[in-house]
Structure formats: C-alpha cells, structure tokens
C-alpha atoms as a PDB file:
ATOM      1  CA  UNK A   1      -4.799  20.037 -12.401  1.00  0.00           C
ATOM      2  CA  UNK A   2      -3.352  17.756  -9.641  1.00  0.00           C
ATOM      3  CA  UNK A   3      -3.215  18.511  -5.833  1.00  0.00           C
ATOM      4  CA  UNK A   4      -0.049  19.930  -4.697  1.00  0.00           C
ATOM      5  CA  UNK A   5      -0.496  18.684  -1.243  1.00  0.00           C
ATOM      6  CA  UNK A   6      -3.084  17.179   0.899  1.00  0.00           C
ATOM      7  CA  UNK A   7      -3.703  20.412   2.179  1.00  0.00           C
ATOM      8  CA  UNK A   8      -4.803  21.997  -0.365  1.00  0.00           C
ATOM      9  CA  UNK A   9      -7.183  19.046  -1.534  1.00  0.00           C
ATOM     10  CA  UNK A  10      -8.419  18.923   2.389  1.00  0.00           C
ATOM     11  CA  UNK A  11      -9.165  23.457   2.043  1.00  0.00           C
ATOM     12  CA  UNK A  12     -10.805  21.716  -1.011  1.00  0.00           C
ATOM     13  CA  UNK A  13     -12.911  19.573   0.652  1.00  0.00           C
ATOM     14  CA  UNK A  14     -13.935  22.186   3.640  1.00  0.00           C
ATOM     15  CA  UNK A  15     -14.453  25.118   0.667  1.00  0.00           C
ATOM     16  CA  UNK A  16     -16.590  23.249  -1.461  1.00  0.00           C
ATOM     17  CA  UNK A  17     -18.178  21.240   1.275  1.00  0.00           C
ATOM     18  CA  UNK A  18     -17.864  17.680  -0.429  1.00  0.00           C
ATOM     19  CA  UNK A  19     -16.413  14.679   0.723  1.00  0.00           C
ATOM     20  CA  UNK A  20     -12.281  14.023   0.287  1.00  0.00           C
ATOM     21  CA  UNK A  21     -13.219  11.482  -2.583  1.00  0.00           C
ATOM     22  CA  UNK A  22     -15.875  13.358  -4.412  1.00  0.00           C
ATOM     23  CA  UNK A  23     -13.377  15.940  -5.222  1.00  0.00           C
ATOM     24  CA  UNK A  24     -10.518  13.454  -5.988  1.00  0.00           C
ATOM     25  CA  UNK A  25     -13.059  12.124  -8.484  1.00  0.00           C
ATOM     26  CA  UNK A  26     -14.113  15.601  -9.530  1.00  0.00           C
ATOM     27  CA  UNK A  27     -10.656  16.606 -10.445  1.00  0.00           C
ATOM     28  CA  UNK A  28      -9.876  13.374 -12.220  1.00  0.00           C
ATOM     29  CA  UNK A  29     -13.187  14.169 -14.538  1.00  0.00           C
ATOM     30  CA  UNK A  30     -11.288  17.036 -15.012  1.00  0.00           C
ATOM     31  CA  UNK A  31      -8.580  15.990 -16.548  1.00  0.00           C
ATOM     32  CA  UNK A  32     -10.102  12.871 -18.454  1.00  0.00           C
ATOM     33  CA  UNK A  33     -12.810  14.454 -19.693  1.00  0.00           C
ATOM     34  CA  UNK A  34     -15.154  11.604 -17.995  1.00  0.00           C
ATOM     35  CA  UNK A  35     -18.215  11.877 -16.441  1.00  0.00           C
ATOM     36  CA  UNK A  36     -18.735  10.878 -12.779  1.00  0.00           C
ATOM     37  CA  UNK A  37     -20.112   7.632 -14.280  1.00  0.00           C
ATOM     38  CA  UNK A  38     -17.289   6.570 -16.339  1.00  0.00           C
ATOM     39  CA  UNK A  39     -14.579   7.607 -13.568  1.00  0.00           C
ATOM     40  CA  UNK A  40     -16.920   5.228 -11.117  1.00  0.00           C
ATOM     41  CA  UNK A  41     -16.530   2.301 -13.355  1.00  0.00           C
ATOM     42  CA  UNK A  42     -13.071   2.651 -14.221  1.00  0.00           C
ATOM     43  CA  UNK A  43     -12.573   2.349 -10.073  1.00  0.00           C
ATOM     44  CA  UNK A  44     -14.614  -0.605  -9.953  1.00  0.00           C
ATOM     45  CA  UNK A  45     -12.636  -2.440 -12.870  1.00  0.00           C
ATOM     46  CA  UNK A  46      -9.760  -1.869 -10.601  1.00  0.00           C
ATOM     47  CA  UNK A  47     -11.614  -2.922  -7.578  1.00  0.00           C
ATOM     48  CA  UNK A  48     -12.862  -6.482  -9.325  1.00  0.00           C
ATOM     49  CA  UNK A  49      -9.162  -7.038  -9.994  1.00  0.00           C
ATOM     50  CA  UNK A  50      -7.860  -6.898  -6.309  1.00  0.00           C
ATOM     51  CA  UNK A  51     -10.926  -9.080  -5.418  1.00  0.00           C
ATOM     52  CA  UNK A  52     -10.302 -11.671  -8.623  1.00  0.00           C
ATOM     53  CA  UNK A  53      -6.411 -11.223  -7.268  1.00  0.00           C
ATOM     54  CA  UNK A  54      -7.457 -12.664  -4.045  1.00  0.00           C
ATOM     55  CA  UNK A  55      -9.826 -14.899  -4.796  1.00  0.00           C
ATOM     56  CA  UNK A  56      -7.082 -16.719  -7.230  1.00  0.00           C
ATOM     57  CA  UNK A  57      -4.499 -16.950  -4.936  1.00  0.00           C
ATOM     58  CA  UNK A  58      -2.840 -20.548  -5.007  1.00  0.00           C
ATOM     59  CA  UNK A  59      -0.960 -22.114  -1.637  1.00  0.00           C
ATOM     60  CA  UNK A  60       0.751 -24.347  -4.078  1.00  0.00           C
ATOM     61  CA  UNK A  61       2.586 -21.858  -6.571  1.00  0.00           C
ATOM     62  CA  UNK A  62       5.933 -20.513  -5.918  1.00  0.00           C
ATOM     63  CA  UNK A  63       7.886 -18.064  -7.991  1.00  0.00           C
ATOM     64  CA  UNK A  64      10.066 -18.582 -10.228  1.00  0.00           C
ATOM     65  CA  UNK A  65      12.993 -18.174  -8.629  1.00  0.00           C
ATOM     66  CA  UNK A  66      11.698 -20.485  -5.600  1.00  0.00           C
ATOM     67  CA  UNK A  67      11.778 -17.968  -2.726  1.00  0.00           C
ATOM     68  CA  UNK A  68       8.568 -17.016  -2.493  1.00  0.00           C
ATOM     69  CA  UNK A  69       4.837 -19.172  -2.543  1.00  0.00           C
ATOM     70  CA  UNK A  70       2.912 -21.018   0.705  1.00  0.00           C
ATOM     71  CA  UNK A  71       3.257 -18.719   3.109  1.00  0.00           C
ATOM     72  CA  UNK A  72      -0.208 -17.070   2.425  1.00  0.00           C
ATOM     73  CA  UNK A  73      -1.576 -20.361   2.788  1.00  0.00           C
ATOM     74  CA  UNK A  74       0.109 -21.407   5.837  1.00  0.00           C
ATOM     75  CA  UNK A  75      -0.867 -18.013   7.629  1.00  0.00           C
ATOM     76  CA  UNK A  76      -4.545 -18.615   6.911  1.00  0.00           C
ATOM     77  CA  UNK A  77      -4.285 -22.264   8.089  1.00  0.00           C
ATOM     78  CA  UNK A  78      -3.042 -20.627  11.228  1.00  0.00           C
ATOM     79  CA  UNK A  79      -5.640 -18.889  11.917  1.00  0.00           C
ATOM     80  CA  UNK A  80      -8.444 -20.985  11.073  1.00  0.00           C
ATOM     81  CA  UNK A  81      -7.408 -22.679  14.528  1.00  0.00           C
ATOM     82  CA  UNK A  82      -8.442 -19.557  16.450  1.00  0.00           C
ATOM     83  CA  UNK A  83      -5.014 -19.299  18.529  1.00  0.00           C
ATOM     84  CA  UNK A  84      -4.091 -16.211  16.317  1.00  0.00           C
ATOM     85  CA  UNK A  85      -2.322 -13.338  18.479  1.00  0.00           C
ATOM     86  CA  UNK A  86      -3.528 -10.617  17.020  1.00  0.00           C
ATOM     87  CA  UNK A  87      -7.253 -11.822  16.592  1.00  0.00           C
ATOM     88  CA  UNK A  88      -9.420 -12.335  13.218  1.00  0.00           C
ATOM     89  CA  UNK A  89      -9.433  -8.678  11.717  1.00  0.00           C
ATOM     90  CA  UNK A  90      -5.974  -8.302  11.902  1.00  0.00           C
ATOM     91  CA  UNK A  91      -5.221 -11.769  11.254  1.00  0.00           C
ATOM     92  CA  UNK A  92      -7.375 -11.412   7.650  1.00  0.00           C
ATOM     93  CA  UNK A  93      -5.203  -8.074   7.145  1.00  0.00           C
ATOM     94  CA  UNK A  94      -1.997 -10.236   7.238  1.00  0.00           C
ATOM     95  CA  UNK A  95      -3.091 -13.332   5.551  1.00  0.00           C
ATOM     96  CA  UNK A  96      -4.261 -10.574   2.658  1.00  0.00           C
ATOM     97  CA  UNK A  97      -1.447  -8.674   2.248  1.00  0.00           C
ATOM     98  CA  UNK A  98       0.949 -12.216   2.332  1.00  0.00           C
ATOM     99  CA  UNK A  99      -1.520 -13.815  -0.265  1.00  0.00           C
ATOM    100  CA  UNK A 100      -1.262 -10.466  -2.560  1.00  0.00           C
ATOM    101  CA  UNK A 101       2.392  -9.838  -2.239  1.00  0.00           C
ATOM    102  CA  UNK A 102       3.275 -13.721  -3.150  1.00  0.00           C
ATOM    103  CA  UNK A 103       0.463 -13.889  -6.098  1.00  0.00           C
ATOM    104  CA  UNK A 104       2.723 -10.536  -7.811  1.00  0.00           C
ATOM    105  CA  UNK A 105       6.140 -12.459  -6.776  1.00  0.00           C
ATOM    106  CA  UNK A 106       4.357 -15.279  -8.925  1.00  0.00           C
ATOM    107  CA  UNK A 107       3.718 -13.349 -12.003  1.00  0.00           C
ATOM    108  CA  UNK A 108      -0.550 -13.421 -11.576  1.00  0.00           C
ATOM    109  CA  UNK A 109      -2.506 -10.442 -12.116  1.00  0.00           C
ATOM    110  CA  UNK A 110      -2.492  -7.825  -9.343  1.00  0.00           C
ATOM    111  CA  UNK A 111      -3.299  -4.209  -9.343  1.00  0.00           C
ATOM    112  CA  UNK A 112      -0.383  -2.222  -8.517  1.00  0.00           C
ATOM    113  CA  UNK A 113      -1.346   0.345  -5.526  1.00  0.00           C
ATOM    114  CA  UNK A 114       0.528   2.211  -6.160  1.00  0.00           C
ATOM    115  CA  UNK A 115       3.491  -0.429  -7.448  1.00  0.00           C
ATOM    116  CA  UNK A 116       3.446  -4.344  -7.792  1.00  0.00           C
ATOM    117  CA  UNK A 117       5.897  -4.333  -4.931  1.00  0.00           C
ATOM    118  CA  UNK A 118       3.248  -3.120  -2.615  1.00  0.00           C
ATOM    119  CA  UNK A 119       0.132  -4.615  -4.353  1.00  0.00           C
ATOM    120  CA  UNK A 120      -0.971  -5.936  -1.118  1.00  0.00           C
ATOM    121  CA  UNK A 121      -1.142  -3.108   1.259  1.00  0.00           C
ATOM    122  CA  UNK A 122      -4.590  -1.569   0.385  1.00  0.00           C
ATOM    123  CA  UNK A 123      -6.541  -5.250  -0.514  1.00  0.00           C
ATOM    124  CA  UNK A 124      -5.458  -6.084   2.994  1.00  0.00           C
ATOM    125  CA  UNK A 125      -6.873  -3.622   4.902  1.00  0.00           C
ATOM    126  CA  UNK A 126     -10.057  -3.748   2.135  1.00  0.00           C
ATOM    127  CA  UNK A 127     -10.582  -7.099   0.656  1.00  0.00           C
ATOM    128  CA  UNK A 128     -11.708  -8.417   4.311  1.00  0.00           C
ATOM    129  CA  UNK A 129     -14.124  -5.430   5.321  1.00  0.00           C
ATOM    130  CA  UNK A 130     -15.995  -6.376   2.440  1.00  0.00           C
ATOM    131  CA  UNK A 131     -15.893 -10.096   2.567  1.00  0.00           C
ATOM    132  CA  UNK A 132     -17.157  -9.543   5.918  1.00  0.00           C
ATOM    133  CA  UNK A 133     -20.320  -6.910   4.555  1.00  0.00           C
ATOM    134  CA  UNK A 134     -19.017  -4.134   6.725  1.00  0.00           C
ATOM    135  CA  UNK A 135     -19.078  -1.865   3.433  1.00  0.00           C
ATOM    136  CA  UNK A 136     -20.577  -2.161   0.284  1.00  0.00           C
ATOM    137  CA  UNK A 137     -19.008  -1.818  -2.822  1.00  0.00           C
ATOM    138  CA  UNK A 138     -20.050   1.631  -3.654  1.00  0.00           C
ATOM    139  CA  UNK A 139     -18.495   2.726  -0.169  1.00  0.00           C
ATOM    140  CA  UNK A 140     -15.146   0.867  -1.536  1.00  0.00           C
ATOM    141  CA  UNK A 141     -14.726   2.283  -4.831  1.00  0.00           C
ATOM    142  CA  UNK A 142     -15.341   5.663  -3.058  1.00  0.00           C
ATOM    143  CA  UNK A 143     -12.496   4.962  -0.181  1.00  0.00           C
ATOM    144  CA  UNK A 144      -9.976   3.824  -3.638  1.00  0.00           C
ATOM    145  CA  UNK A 145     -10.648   7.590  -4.956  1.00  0.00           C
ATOM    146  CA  UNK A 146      -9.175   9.031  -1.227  1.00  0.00           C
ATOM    147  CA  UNK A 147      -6.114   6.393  -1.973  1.00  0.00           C
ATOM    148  CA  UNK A 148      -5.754   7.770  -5.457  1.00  0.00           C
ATOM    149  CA  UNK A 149      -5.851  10.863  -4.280  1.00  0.00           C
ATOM    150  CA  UNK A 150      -2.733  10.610  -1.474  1.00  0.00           C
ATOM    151  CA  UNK A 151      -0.799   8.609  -3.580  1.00  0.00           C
ATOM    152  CA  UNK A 152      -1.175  11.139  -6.341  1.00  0.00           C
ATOM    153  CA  UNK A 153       0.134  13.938  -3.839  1.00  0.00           C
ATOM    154  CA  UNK A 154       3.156  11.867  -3.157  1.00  0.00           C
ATOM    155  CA  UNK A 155       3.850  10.834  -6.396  1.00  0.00           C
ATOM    156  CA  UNK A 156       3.746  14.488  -7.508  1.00  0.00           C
ATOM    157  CA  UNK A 157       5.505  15.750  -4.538  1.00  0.00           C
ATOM    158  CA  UNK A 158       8.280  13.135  -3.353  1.00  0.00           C
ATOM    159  CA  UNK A 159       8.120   9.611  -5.195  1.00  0.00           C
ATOM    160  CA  UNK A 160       6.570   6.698  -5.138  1.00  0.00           C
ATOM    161  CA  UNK A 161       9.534   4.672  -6.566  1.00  0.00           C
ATOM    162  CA  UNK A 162      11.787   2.521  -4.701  1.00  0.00           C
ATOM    163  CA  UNK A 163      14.900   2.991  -7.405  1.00  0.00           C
ATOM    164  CA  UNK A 164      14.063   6.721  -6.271  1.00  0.00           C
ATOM    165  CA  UNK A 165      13.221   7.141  -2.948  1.00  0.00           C
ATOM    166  CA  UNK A 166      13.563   3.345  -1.190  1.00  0.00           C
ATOM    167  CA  UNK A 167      10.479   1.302   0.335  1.00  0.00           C
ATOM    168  CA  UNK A 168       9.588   4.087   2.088  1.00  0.00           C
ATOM    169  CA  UNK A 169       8.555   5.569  -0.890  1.00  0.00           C
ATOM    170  CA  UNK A 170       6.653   1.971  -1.910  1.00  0.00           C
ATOM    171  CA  UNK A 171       4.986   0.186   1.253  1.00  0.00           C
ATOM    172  CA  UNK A 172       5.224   4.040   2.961  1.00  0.00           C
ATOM    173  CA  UNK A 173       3.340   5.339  -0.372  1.00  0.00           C
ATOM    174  CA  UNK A 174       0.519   2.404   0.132  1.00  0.00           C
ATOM    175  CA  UNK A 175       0.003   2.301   3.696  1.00  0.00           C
ATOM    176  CA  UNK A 176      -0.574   6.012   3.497  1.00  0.00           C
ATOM    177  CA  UNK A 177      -3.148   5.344   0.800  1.00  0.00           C
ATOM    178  CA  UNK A 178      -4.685   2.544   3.334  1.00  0.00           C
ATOM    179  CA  UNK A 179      -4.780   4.231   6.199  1.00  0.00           C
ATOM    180  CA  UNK A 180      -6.615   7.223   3.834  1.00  0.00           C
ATOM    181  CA  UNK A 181      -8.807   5.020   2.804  1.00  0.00           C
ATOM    182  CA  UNK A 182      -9.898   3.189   6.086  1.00  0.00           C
ATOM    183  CA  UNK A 183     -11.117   6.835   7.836  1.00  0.00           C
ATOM    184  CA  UNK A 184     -12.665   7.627   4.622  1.00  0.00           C
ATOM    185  CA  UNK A 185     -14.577   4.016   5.112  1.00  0.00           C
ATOM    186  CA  UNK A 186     -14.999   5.091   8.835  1.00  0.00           C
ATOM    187  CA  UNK A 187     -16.602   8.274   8.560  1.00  0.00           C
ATOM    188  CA  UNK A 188     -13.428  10.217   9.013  1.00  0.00           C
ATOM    189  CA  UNK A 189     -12.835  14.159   7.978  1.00  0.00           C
ATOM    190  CA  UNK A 190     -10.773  15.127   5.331  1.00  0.00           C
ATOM    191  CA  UNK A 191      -8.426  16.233   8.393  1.00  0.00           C
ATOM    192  CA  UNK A 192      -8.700  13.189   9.901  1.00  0.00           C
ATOM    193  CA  UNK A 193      -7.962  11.476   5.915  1.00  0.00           C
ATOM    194  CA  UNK A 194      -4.590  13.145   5.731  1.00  0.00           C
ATOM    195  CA  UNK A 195      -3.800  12.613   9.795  1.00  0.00           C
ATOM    196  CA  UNK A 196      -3.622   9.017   9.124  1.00  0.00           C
ATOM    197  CA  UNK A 197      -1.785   9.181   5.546  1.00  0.00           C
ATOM    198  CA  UNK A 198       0.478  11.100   7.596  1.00  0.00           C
ATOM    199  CA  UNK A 199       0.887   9.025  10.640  1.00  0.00           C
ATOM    200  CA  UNK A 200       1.648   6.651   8.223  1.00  0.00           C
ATOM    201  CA  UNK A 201       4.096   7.253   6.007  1.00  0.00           C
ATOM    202  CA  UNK A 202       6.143   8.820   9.183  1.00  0.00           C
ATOM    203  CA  UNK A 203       5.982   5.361  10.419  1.00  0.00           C
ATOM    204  CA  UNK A 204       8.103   3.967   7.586  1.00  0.00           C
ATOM    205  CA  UNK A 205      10.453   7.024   6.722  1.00  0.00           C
ATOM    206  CA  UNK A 206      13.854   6.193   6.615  1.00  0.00           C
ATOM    207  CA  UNK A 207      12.605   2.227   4.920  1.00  0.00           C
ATOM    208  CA  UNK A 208      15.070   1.339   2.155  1.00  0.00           C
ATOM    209  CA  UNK A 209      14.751  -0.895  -0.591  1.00  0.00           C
ATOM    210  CA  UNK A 210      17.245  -4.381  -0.782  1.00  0.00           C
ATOM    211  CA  UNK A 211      15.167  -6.681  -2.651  1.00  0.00           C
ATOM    212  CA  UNK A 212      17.707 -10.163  -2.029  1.00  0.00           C
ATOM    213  CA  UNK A 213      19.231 -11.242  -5.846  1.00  0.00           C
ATOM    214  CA  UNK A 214      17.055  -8.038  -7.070  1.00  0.00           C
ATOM    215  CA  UNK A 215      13.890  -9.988  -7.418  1.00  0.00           C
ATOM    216  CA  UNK A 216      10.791  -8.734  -5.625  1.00  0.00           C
ATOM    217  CA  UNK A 217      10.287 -11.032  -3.114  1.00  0.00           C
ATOM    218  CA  UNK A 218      12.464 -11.246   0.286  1.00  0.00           C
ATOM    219  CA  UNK A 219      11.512  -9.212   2.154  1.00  0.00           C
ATOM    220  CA  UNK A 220       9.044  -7.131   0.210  1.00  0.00           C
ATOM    221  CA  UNK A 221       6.427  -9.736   0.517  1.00  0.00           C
ATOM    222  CA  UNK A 222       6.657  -9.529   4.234  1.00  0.00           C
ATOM    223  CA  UNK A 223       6.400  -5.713   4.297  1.00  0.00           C
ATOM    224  CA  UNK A 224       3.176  -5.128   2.465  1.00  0.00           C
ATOM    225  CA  UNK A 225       2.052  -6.930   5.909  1.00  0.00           C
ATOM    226  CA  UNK A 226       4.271  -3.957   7.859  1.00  0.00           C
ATOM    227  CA  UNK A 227       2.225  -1.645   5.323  1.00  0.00           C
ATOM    228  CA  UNK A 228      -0.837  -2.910   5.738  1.00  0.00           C
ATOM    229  CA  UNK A 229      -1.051  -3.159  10.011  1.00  0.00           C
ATOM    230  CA  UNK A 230       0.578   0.097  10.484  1.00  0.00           C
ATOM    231  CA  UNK A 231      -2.620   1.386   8.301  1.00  0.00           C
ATOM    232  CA  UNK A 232      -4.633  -0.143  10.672  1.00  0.00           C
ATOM    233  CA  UNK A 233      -3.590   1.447  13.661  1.00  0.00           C
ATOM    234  CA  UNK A 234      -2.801   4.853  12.103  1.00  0.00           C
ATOM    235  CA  UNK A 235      -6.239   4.977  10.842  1.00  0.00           C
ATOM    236  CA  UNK A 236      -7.558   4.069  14.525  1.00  0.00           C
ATOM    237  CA  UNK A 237      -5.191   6.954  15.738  1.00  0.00           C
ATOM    238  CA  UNK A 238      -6.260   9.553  13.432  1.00  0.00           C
ATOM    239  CA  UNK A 239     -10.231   8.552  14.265  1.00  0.00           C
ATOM    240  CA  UNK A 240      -9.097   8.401  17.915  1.00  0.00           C
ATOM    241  CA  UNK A 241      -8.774  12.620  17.053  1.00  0.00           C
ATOM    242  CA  UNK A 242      -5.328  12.114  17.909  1.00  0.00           C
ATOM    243  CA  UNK A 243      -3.123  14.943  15.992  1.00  0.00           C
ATOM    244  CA  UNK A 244      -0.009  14.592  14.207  1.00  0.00           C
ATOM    245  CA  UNK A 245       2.653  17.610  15.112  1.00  0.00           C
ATOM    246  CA  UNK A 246       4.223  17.216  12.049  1.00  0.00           C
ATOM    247  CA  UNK A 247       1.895  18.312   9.178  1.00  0.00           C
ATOM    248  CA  UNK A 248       1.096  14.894   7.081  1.00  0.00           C
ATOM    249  CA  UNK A 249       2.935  17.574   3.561  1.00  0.00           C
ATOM    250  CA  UNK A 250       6.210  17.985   5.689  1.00  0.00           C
ATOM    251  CA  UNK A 251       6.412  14.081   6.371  1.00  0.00           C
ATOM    252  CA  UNK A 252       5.923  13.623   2.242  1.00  0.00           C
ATOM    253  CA  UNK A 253       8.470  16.025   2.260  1.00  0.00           C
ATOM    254  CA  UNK A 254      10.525  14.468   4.577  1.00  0.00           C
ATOM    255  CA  UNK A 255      10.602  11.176   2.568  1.00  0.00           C
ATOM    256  CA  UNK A 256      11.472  12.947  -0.243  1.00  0.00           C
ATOM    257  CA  UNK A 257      15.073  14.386   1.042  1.00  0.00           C
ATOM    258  CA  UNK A 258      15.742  11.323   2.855  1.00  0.00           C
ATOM    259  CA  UNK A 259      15.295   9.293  -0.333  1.00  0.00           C
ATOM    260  CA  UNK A 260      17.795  11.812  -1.768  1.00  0.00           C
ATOM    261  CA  UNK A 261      20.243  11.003   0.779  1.00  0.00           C
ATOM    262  CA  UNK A 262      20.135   7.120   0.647  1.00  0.00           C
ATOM    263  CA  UNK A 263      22.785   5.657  -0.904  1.00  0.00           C
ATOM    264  CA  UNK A 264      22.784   3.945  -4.265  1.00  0.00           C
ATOM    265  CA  UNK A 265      23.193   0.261  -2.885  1.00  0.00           C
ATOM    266  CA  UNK A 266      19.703   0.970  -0.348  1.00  0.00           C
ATOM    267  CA  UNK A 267      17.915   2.167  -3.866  1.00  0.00           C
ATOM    268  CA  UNK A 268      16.405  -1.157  -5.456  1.00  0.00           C
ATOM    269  CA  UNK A 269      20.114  -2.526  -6.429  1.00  0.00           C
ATOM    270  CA  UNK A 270      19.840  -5.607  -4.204  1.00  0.00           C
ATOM    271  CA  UNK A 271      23.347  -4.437  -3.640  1.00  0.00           C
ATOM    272  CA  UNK A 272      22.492  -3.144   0.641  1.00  0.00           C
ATOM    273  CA  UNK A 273      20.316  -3.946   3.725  1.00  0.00           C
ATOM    274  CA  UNK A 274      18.926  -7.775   3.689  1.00  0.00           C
ATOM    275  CA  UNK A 275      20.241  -8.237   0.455  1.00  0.00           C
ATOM    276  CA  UNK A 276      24.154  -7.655   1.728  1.00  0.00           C
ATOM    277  CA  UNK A 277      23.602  -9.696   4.366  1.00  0.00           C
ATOM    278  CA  UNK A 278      25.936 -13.374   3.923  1.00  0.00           C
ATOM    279  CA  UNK A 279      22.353 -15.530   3.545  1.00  0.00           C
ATOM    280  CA  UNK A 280      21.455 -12.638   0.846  1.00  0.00           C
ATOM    281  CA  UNK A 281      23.964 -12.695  -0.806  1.00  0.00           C
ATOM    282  CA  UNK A 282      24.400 -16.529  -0.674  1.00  0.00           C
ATOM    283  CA  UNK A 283      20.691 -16.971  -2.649  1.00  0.00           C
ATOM    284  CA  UNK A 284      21.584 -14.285  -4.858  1.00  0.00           C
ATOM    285  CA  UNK A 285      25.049 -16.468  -6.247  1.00  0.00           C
ATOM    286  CA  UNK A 286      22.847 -19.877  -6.211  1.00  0.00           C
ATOM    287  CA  UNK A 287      19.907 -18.719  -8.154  1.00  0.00           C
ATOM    288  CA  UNK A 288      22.689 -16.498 -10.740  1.00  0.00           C
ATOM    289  CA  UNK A 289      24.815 -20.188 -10.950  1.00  0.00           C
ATOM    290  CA  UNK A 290      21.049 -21.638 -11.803  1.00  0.00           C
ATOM    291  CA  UNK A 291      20.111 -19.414 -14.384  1.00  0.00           C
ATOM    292  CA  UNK A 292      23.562 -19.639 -16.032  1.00  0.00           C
END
C-alpha cells in the first residue's frame, strides 16, 4: 500500500530501523510482487536511460518548432573557460538540467522524473556526482528509490501534473525528489530526507504553468535549472540540521489547494504568465501561421 505522507514512511524508517530507500523498495516489492533483485534492476534500467539521455545530447538539434536546441551546448562551452559564477559543481548541475530539458523539447529519449517537462531536474543534480566518482552506482539507484518514494507521496496526496496543479506541481514535484535524493546520497536521516523535499517544494509553491504556443519548451527548459539548484541548496540546508517550521506534508498540502485556486489560463493552456506576454503570444501566431 502507498505512503500517505512522508511522515509516515519517515515513522517507517525509525520503526523498522532501515534506511528511507530500503523501505521505499520494500513496499514497492510489495505491491509488484518482485524481489529486491528485480526492483534493483528495474531502477538501474531507468538509471542507464538518464545517463544514455545525457550522453546523447546534441548542441546542433533544435526542436521542432525552432525554440528550443544549443543552449546546453553553449552553457558547457561557458564553462569550460573556468570564468563560471557559480563554480564547476553547480555549473555541471545547470549545463545538465539545460542539456536534459532541450533533448525532451527535441523528441529523444528521456526518463520522465516525474514528467518529461521536468526530465532534467534529478540527472542534474545526479548525472555529475557520478561522472565525477563521488558515488557509485549502487549508491544512485538507491538515492532514485528515496525520489520515487517523495514523488509517490505527492502524486498520491496533491499532484504532480501541471494541467492540475501548475509547475509547481512539475519542477516543485522533481526538485523535491532531488533534493531527497542528494541527503539520501549524503548520509542524511530520513528527517533530514523529507526536510529538504520540503524546503523544496515550498520554494516553488505558487509556480504556474504557461508553456509559450503550448509546446514544452519556453520557459520550462530553463526551470528544470530553477529545479535542479534550488535542490542543491535545500539539500545543503536540510544537512546543515536546519529545520523547516512548516512540516514538509503541510507544504504538499499547500501545493495542492493552491493548484486548486489557479486559474484555468496558469494550468498548462499556454493561455497566462510568459505565454500572455506580447513576445508569447507573438511566437505562438508565427509558428500556428507555419504549421497552417
């Protein structure tokens, strides 16, 4: 049966004395009707696709409709010439999460985590800590079971939909399954696991989504980045043993009502937000007169 809330999968955790994903894993065996073994390798399938995702990125494709392709490319150029603000970690992170987002926008094979529109949030924060042999793979497929395992809670609890509950409920979904997953890499406590998630998704409450012309591109590319740094530094927080005063089941509560009270046209409809502006609406007539 799946968690309710993280706090009942964290009393879990502390009850049966086992890490936050051992018992994510434990209750998916539960209801597959897998062993430990065959759960393990379904992970790593996933896990092999974010890294084949990355490693297949192209600088030279652009989507379909033209908006979206380079940018990746460009960022990673810019950093290869060491003048990068926010240094090489972080830098990786947003090269990542640009390379991801534009590789879905361009119809190649991503994992969606927990949608395509914010494929790139978790292989940014991941895909470089193992490129750089901070973790083994083992340690990864373990910190993807503590993702699951959030995003299931919100999915079951709120949404994880951006027709349903806006980009908050997408990018806020995914960088509270990163920022999970980085104290679970870390060393973190279950407490410390659902601090983060918490931190957060807070973080992003209130996001809406107004995909320009309706396509998933401007400016969802550029906010699996926003998902994937404010990951980062929640994680850092919640290791930090700084506490959240708002438990991390009211903020997935939160989202939920304030999805409920966005309007239609800041609900995937490219009809509000960046996609109302006069540029966004101007690129959504152009590529409509293009198409016919």
């Amino acid at each position: 049966m799946a968690f309710d809330s993280l706090a009942s999968l964290t009393a879990c955790c502390e009850k049966k004395e086992k890490p936050f994903w051992r018992v994510v894993c434990e209750n998916e065996q539960r209801e597959s009707g897998l062993s430990q073994a065959q759960e393990l390798k379904k992970m790593q399938t996933l896990w092999a696709a974010m890294l084949s995702a990355a490693d297949a990125y192209d600088a030279n494709l652009f989507s379909a409709s033209g908006l979206t392709g380079s940018d990746g490319g460009k960022f990673e150029t810019y950093l290869k010439g060491g003048t990068s603000i926010c240094g090489s970690f972080t830098g990786a992170v947003i090269a990542q999460a640009l390379q991801m987002g534009e590789s879905n926008a361009c119809m190649k094979r991503i994992v969606a985590s927990p949608t395509a529109g914010s494929c790139g949030v978790l292989p940014a924060v991941l895909v470089p800590l193992y490129r750089e042999k901070k973790f083994t793979e083992s340690r990864i497929i373990e910190s993807l079971f503590t993702a699951a395992g959030i995003g299931q809670v919100i999915a079951n609890r709120a949404s994880i939909s951006g027709a349903e509950g806006g980009c908050q409920a997408e990018i806020g979904s995914a960088a509270a399954m990163a920022a999970g997953a980085l104290v679970s890499l870390f060393g973190g406590t279950p407490q410390q696991i659902i601090n983060a998630a918490g931190f957060a998704l807070q973080n992003l409450l209130g996001l809406v989504c107004d995909p320009v012309a309706g396509l998933v591109e401007i400016p969802c590319v550029k906010r699996n980045v926003i998902g994937a740094l404010d990951a980062c530094s929640c994680a850092d927080m919640a290791l930090a043993g700084i506490v959240p005063k708002i438990p991390p089941d009211e903020v997935i509560d939160a989202l939920r009502q304030t999805g409920d009270k966005m309007d239609v046209s800041l609900k995937e409809t490219g009809q509000g937000g960046i996609a109302a502006t006069p540029t966004g609406r101007q690129i959504a007539q152009t590529l409509s007169e293009k198409n016919g």
